[in-house]
Protein backbone atom coordinates (compact mmCIF):
# COMPACT_ATOMS: atom_id res chain seq x y z
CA UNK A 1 -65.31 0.09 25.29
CA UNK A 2 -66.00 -1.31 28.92
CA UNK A 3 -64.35 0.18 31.42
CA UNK A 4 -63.44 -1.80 35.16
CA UNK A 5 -61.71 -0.20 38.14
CA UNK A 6 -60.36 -1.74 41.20
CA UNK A 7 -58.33 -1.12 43.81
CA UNK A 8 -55.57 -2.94 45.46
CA UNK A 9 -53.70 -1.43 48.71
CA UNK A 10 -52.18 1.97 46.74
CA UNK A 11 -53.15 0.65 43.40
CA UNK A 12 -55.77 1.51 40.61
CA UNK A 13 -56.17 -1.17 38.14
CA UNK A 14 -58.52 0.28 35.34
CA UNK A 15 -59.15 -2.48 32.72
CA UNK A 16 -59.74 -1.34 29.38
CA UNK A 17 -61.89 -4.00 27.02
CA UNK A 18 -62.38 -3.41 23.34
CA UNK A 19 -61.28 -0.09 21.16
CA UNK A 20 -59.98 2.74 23.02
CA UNK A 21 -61.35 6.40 21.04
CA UNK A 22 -62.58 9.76 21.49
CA UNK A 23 -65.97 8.87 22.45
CA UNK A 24 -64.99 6.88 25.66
CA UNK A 25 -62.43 9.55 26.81
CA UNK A 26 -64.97 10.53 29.40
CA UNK A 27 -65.22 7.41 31.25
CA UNK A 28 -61.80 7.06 31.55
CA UNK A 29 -61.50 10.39 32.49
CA UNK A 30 -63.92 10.28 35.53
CA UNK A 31 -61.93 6.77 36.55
CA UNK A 32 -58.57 8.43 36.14
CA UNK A 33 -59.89 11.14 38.49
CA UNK A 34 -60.85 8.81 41.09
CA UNK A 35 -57.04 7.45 41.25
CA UNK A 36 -55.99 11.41 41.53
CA UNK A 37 -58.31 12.55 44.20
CA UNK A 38 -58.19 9.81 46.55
CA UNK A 39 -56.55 10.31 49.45
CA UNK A 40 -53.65 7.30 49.68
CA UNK A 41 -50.04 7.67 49.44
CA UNK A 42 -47.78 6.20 46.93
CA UNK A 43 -50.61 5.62 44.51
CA UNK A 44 -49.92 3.44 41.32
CA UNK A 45 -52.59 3.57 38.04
CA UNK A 46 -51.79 0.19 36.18
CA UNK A 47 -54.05 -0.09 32.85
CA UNK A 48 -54.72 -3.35 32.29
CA UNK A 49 -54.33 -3.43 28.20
CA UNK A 50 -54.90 -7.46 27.84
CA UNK A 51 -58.21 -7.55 26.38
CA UNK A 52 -58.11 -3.58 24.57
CA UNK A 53 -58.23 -4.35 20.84
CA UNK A 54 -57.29 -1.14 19.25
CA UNK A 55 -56.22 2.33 20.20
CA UNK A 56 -56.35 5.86 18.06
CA UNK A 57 -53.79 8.03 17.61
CA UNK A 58 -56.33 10.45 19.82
CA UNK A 59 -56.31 8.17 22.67
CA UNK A 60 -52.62 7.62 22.51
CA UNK A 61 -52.69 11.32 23.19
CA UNK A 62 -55.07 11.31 25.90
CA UNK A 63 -52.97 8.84 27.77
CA UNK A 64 -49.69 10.54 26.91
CA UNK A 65 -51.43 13.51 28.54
CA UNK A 66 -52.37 11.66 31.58
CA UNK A 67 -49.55 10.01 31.63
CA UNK A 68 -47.80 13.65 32.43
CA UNK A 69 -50.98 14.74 34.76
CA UNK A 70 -50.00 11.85 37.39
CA UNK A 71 -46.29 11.89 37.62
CA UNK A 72 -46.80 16.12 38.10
CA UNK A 73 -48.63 14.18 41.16
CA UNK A 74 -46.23 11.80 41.62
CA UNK A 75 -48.67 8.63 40.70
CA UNK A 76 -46.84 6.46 38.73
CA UNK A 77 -48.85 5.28 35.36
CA UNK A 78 -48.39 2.31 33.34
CA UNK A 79 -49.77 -0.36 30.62
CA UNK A 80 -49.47 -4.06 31.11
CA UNK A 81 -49.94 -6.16 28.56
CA UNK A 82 -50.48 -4.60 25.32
CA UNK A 83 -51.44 -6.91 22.05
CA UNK A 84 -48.90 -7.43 19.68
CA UNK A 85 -49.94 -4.92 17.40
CA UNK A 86 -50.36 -2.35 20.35
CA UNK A 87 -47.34 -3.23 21.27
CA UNK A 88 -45.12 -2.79 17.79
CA UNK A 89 -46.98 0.63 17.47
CA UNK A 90 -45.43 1.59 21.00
CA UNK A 91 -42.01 0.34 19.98
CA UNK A 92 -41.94 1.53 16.53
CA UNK A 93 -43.25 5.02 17.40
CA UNK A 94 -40.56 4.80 20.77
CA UNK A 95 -43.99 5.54 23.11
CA UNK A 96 -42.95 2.90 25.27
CA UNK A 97 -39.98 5.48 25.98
CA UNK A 98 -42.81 8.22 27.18
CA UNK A 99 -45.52 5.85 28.75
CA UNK A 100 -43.87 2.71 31.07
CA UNK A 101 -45.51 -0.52 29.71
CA UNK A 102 -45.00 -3.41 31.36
CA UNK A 103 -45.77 -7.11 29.43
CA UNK A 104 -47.80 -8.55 32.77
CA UNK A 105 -49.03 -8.27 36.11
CA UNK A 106 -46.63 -10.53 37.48
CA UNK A 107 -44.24 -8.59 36.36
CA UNK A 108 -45.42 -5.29 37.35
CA UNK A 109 -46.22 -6.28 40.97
CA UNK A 110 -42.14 -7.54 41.19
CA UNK A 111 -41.73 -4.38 40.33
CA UNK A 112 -43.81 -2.67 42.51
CA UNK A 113 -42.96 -4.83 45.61
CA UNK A 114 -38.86 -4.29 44.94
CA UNK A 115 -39.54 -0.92 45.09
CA UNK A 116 -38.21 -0.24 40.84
CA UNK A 117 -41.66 0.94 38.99
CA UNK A 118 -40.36 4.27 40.75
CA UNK A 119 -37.44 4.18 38.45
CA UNK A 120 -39.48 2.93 35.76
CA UNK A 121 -41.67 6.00 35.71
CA UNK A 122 -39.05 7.68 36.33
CA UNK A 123 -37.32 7.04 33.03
CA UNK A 124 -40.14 7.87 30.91
């Protein structure tokens, strides 16, 4: 798993390459911390998804955890652009009803400039 983390204005993207599992919890850990401690309003941590390959059922936790850790600090949290198959376990399972996921950037900046990834959080 490779990890990358920029910042835009207010926003975190963390891009997540290859399988995501236990053993690289830590790094995204320490990244997701950076978005939590930094001093900016109105923060936003977007996970870019487009080039992660698989996911455990252990990481799905650990996001579904820090999924709940940011909005208790009002950051909003979502996925853009899961694979297919990422994407038909978040459907079938109804995760996508717990965890926002967006299906591109394009998308999720519209979003975020007209002011509705608020209510998009929000509903999860």
């Amino acid at each position: 798993m490779k990890i990358t983390f920029t910042t835009e204005d207010n926003i975190y993207h963390i891009q997540l390459v290859g399988d995501l599992e236990p053993k690289t919890f830590s790094v995204l850990r320490s990244t997701l911390l950076q978005a939590i401690i930094a001093k900016k309003a109105n923060k936003e941590v977007w996970l870019d998804c487009s080039m992660l390959t698989s996911i455990t059922p252990e990481a799905i936790e650990f996001l579904i955890l820090y999924q709940y850790i940011l909005k208790q600090r009002n950051i909003n949290f979502l996925l853009i652009q899961l694979n297919q198959q990422i994407q038909y376990l978040f459907n079938t399972t109804q995760l996508d009803a717990t965890i926002p996921v967006v299906p591109n950037k394009e998308l999720a900046y519209y979003l975020y400039h007209s002011n509705q990834l608020n209510s998009l959080a929000n509903y999860s």
